[in-house]
C-alpha atoms as a PDB file:
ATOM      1  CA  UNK A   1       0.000   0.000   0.000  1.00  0.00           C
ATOM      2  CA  UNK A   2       3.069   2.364   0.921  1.00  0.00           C
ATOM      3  CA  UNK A   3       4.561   1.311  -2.417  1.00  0.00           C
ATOM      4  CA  UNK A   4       1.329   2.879  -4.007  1.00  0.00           C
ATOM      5  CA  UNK A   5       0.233   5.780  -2.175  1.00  0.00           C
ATOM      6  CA  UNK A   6       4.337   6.939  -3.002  1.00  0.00           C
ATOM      7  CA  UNK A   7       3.595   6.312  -6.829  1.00  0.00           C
ATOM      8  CA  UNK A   8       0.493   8.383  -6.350  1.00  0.00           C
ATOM      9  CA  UNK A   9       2.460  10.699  -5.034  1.00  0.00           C
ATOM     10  CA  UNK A  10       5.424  10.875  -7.664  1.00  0.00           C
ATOM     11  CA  UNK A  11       2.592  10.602 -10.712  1.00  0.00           C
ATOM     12  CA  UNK A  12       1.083  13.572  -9.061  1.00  0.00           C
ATOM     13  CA  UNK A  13       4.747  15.712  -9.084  1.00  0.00           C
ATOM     14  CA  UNK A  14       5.263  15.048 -11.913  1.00  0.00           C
ATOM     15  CA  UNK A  15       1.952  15.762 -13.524  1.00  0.00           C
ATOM     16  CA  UNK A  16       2.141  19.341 -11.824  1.00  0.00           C
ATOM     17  CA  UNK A  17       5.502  19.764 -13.010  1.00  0.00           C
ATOM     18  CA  UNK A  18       4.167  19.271 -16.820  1.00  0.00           C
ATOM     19  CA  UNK A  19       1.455  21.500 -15.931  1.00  0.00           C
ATOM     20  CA  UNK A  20       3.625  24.333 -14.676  1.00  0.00           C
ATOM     21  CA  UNK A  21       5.923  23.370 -17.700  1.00  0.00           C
ATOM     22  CA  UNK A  22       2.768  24.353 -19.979  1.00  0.00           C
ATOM     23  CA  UNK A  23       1.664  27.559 -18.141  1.00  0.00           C
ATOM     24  CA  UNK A  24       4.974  28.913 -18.403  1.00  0.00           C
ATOM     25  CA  UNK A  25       5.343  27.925 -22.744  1.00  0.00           C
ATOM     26  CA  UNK A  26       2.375  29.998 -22.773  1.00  0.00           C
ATOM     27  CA  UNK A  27       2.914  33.114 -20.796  1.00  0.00           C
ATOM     28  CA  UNK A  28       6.013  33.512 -23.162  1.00  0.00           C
ATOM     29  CA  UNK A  29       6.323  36.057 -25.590  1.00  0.00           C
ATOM     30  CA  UNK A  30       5.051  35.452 -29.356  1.00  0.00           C
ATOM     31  CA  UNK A  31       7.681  35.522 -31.947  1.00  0.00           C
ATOM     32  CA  UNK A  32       8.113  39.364 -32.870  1.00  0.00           C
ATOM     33  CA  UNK A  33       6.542  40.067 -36.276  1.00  0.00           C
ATOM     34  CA  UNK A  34       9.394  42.032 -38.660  1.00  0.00           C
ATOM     35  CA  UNK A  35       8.385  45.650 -38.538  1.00  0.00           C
ATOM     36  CA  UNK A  36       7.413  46.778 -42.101  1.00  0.00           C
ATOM     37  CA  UNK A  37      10.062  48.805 -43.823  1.00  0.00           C
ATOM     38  CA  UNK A  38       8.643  52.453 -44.079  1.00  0.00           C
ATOM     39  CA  UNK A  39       7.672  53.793 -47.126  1.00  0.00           C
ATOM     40  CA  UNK A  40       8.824  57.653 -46.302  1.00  0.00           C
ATOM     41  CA  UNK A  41      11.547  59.111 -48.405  1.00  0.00           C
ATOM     42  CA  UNK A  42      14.352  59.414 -45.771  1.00  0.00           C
ATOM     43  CA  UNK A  43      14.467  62.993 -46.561  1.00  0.00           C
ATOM     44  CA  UNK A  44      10.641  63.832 -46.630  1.00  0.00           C
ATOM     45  CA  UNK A  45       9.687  66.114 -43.965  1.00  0.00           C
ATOM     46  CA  UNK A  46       7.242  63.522 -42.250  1.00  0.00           C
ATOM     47  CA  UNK A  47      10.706  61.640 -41.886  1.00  0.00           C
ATOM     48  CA  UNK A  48      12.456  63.964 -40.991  1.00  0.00           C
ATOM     49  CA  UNK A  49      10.706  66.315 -38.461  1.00  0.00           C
ATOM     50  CA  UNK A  50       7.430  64.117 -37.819  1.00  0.00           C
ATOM     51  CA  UNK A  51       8.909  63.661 -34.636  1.00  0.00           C
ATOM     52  CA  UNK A  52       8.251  67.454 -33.972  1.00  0.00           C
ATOM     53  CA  UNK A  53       5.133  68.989 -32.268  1.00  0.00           C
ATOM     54  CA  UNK A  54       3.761  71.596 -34.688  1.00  0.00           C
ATOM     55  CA  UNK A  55       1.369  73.097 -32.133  1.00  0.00           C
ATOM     56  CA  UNK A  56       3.435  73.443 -29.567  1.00  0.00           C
ATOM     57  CA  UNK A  57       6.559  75.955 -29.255  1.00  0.00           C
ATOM     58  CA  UNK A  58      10.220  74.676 -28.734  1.00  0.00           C
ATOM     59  CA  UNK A  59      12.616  77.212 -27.006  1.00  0.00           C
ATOM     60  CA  UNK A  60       9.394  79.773 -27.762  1.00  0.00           C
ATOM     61  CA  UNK A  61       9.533  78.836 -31.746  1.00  0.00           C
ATOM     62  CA  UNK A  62       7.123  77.338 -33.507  1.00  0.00           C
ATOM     63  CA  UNK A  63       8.462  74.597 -36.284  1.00  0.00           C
ATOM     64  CA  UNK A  64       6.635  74.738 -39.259  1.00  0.00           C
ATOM     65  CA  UNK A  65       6.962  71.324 -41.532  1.00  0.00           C
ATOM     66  CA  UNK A  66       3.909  70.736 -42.605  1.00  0.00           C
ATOM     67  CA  UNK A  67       0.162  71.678 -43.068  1.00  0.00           C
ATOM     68  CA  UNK A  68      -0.431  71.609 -39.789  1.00  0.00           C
ATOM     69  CA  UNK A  69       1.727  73.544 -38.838  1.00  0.00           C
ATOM     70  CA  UNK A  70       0.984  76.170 -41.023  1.00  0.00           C
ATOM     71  CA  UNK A  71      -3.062  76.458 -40.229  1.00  0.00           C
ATOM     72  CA  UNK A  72      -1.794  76.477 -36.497  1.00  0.00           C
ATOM     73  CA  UNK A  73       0.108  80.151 -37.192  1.00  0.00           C
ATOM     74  CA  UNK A  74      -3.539  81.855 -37.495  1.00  0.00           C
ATOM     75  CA  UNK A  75      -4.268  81.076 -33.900  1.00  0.00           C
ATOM     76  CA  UNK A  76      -0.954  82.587 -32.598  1.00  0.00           C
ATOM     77  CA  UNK A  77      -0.762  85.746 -33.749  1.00  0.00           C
ATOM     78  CA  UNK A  78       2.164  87.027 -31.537  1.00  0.00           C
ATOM     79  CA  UNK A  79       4.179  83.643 -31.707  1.00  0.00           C
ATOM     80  CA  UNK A  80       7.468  83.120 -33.041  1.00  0.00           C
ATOM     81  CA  UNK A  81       7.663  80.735 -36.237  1.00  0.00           C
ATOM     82  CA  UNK A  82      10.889  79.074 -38.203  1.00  0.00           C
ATOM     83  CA  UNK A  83      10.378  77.136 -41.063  1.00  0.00           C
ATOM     84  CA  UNK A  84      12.272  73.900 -41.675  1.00  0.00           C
ATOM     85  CA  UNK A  85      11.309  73.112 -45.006  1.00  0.00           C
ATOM     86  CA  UNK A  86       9.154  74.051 -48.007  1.00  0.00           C
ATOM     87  CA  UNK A  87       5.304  73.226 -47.290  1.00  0.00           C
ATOM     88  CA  UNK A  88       2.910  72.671 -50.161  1.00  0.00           C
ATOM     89  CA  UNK A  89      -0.730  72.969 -48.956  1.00  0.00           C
ATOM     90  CA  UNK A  90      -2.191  71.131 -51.702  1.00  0.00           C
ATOM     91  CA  UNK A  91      -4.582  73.284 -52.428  1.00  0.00           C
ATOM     92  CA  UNK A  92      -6.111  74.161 -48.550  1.00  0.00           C
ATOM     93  CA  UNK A  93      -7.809  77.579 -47.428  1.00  0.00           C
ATOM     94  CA  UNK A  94      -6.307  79.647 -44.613  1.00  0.00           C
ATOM     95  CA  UNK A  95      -7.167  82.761 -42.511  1.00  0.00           C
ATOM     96  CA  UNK A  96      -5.122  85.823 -42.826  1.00  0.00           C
ATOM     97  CA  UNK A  97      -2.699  85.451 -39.669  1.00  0.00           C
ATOM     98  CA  UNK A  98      -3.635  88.986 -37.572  1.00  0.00           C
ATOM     99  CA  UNK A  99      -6.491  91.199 -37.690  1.00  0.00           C
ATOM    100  CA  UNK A 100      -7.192  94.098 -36.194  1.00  0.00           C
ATOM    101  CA  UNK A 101      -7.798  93.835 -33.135  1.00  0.00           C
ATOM    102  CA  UNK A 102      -4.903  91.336 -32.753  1.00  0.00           C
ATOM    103  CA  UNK A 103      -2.447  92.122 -35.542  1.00  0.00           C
ATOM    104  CA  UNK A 104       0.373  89.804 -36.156  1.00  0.00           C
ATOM    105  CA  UNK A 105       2.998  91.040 -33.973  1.00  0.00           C
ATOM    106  CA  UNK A 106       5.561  87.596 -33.756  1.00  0.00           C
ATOM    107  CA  UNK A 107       8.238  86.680 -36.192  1.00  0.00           C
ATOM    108  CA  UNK A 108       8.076  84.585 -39.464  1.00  0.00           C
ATOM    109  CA  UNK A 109      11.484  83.445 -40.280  1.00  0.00           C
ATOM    110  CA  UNK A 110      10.784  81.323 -43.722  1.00  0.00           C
ATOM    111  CA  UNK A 111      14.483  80.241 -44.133  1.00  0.00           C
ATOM    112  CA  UNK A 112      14.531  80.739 -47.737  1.00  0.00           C
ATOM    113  CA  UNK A 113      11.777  78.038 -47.888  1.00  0.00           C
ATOM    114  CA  UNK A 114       8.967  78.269 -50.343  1.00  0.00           C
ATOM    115  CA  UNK A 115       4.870  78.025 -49.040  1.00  0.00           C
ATOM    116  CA  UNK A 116       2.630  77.192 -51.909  1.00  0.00           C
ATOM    117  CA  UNK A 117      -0.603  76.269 -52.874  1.00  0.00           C
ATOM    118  CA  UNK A 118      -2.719  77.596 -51.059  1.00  0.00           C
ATOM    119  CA  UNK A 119      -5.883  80.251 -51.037  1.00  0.00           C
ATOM    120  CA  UNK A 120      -6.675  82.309 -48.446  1.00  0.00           C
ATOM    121  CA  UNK A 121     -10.361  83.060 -47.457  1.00  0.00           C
ATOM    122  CA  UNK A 122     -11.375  87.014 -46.156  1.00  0.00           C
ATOM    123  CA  UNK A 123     -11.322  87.446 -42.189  1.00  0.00           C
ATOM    124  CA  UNK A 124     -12.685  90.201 -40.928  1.00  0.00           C
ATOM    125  CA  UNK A 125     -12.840  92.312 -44.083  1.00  0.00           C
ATOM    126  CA  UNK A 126      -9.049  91.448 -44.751  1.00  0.00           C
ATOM    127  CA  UNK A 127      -7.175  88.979 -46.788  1.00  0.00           C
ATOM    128  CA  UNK A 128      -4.030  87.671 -47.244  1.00  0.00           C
ATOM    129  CA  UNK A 129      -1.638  85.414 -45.702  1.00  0.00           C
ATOM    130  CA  UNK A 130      -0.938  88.731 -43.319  1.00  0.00           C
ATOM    131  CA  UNK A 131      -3.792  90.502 -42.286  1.00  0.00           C
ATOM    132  CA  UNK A 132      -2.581  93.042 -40.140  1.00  0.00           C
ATOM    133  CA  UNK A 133       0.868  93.291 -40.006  1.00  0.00           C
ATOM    134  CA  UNK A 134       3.257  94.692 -36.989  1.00  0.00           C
ATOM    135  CA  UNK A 135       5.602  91.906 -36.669  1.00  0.00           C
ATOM    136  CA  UNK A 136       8.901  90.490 -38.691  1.00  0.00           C
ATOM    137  CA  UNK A 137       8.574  88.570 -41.980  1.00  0.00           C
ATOM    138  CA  UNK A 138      11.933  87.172 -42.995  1.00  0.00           C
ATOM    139  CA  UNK A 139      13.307  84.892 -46.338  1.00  0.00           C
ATOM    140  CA  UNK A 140      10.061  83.222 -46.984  1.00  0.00           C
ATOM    141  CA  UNK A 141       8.469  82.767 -50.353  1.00  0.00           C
ATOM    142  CA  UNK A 142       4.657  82.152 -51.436  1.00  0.00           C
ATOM    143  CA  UNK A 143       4.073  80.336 -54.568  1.00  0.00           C
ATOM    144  CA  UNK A 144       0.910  79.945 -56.107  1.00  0.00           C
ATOM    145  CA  UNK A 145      -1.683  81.799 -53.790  1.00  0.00           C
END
């Protein structure tokens, strides 16, 4: 009876060490699946500066790269800008940056970059990509406004 009660006992070990054996093959970590290569040109902007917050100033300058970036200007008139590269806005409508009551009173410095494409709808009784002017436009080009 002694010899049987001890097999028990060793069938039962060894049953909960295959058990723990199991839990532990699945708690592990899938095989990684390869990230996909990216399709960005190395040198596009989104590779380049997507990593940058458009909306939100660094060292009190707002990076322009992109569309985004660009529509957010409006909304700031007495903010400091820099362009890092040319923009293209396909074709989008903005609102003259400063109006009257708050005229644009920051800094644009376009960095020999090139802004295109773009229309600009009347604010206010003004239009252009300035409405009111009292600030600092510097070395930036429009194209095709």
């Amino acid at each position: 009876m002694k010899k049987f009660v001890s097999i028990l006992i060793l069938f039962a070990v060894l049953l909960s060490l295959c058990a723990c054996g199991k839990q532990e093959e699945t708690k592990a970590p899938a095989a990684t699946e390869p990230v996909p290569e990216t399709t960005l040109d190395p040198q596009s902007p989104e590779a380049l500066y997507g990593h940058i917050d458009e909306t939100q100033p660094v060292d009190g300058v707002y990076k322009i790269w992109s569309e985004v970036g660009v529509k957010n200007m409006a909304a700031h008139p007495d903010a400091s800008f820099e362009f890092l590269c040319h923009v293209d806005m396909k074709g989008a409508a903005l609102q003259p940056i400063g109006t009257q009551e708050k005229p644009f009173t920051g800094t644009i410095q376009g960095t020999q970059m090139i802004l295109s494409n773009f229309t600009v709808t009347a604010k206010d009784g003004l239009l252009g990509f300035i409405g009111v002017n009292k600030g600092t436009v510097r070395d930036l080009r429009l194209e095709n406004v």
